[in-house]
C-alpha atoms as a PDB file:
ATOM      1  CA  UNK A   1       1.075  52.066  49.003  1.00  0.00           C
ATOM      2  CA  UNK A   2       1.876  48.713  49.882  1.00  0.00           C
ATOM      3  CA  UNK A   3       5.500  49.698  50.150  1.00  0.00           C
ATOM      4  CA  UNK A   4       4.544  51.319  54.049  1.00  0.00           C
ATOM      5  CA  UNK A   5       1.373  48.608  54.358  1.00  0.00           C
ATOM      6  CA  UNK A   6       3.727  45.586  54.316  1.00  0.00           C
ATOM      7  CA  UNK A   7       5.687  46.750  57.708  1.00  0.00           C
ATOM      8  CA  UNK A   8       2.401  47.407  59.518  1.00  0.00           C
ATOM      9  CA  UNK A   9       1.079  43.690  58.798  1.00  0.00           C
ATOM     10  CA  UNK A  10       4.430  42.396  59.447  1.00  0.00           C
ATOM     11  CA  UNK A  11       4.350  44.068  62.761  1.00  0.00           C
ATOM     12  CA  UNK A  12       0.865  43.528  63.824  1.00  0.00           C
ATOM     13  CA  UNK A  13       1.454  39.629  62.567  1.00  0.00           C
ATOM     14  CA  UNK A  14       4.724  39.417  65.317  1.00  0.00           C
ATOM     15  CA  UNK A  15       2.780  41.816  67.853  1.00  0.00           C
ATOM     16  CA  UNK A  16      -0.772  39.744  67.997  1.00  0.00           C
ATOM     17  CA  UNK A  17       0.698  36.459  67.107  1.00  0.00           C
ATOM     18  CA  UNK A  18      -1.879  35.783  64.118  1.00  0.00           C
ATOM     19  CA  UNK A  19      -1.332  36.457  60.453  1.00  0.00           C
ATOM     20  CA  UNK A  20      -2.476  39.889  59.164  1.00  0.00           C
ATOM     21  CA  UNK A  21      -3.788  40.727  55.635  1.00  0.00           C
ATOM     22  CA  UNK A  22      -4.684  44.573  55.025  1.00  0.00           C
ATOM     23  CA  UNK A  23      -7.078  45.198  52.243  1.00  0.00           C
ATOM     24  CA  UNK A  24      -6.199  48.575  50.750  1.00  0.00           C
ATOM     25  CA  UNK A  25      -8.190  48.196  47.774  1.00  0.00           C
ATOM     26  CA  UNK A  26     -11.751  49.946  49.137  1.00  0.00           C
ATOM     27  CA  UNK A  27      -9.281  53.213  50.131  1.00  0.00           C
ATOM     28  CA  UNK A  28      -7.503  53.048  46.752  1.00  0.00           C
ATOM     29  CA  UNK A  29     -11.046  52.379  44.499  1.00  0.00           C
ATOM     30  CA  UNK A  30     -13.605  53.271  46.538  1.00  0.00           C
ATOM     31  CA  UNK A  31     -16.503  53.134  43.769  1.00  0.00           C
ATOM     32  CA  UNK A  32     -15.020  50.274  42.173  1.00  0.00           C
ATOM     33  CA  UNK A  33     -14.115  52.067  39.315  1.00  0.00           C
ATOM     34  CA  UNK A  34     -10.964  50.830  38.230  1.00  0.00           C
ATOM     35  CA  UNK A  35     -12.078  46.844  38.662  1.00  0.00           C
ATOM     36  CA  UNK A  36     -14.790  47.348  36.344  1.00  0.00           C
ATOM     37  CA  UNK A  37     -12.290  48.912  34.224  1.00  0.00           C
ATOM     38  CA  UNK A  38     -10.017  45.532  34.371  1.00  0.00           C
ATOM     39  CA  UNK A  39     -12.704  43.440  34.072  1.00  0.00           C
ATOM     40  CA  UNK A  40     -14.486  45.111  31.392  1.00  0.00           C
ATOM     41  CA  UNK A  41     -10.947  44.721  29.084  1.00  0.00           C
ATOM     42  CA  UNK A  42     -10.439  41.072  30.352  1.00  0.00           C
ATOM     43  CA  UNK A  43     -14.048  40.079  29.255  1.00  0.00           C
ATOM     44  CA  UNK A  44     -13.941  42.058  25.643  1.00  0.00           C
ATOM     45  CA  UNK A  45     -12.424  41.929  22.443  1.00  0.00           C
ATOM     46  CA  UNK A  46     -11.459  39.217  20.166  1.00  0.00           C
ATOM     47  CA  UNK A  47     -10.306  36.630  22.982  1.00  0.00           C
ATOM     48  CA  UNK A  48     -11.496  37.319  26.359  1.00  0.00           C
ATOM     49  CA  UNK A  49     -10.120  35.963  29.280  1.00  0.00           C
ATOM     50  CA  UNK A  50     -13.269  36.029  31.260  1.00  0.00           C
ATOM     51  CA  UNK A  51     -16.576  35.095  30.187  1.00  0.00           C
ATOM     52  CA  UNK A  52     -19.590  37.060  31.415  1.00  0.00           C
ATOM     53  CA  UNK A  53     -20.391  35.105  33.554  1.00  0.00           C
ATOM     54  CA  UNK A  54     -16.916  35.014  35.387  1.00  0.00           C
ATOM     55  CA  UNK A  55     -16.686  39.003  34.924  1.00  0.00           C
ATOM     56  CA  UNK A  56     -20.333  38.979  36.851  1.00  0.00           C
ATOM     57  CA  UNK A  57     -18.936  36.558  39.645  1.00  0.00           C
ATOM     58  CA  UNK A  58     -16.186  38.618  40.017  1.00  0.00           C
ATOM     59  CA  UNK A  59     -17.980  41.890  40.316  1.00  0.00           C
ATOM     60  CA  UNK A  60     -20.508  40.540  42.736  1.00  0.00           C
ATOM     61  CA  UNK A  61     -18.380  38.877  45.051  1.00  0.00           C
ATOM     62  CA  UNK A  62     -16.099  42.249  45.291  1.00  0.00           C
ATOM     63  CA  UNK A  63     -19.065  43.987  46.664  1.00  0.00           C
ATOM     64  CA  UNK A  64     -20.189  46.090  43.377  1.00  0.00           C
ATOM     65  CA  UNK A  65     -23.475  44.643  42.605  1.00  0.00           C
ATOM     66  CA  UNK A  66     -24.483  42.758  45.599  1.00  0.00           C
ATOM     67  CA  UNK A  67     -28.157  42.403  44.377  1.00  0.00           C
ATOM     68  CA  UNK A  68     -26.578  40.595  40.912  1.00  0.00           C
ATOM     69  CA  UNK A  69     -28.254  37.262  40.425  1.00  0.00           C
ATOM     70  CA  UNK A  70     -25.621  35.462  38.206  1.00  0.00           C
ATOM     71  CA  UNK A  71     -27.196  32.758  35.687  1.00  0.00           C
ATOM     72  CA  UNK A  72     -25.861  30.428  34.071  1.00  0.00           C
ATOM     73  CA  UNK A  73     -24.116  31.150  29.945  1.00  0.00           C
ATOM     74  CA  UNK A  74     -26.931  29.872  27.280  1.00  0.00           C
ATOM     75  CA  UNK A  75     -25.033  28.183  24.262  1.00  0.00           C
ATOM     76  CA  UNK A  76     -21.948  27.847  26.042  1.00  0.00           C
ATOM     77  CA  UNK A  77     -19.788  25.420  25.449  1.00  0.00           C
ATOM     78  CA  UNK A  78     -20.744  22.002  28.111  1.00  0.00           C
ATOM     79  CA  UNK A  79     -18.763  19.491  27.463  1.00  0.00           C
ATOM     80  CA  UNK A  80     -21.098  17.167  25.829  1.00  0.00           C
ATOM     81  CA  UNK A  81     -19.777  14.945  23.443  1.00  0.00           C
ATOM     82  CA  UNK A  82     -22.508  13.044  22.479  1.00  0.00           C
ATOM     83  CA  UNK A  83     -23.455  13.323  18.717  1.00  0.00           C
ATOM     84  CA  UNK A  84     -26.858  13.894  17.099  1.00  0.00           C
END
């Protein structure tokens, strides 16, 4: 799809004299499924690239929980090293 998006934004960029950016992911995944499928395998298994937290960001900030109150990780690694 972006192979026939490119020359539109390219032309509308020359034509309008700013820069153009067309976001073609709301007609390709309209119910978001296949970012929750991406996120859901880069915040799983043995040694996840995302922690929930990030995978929750993520998710609200694309529009697919909007209502999502992200809170902070509890036992999470912070830092800290102090001793007891």
């Amino acid at each position: 799809m972006s192979l026939y998006i490119r020359p539109i934004e390219s032309e509308l960029s020359l034509k309008l004299g700013i820069d153009i950016k067309m976001d073609i992911n709301s007609a390709i995944d309209v119910d978001h499924q296949q970012l929750i499928s991406n996120i859901t395998k880069l915040s799983t298994g043995q040694s996840p690239a995302l922690t929930p937290q990030q995978a929750q960001t993520i998710l609200k900030q694309a529009g697919v929980f909007p209502d999502l109150k992200v809170s902070a990780v509890e036992g999470g690694d912070d830092n800290d090293n102090s001793t007891n």
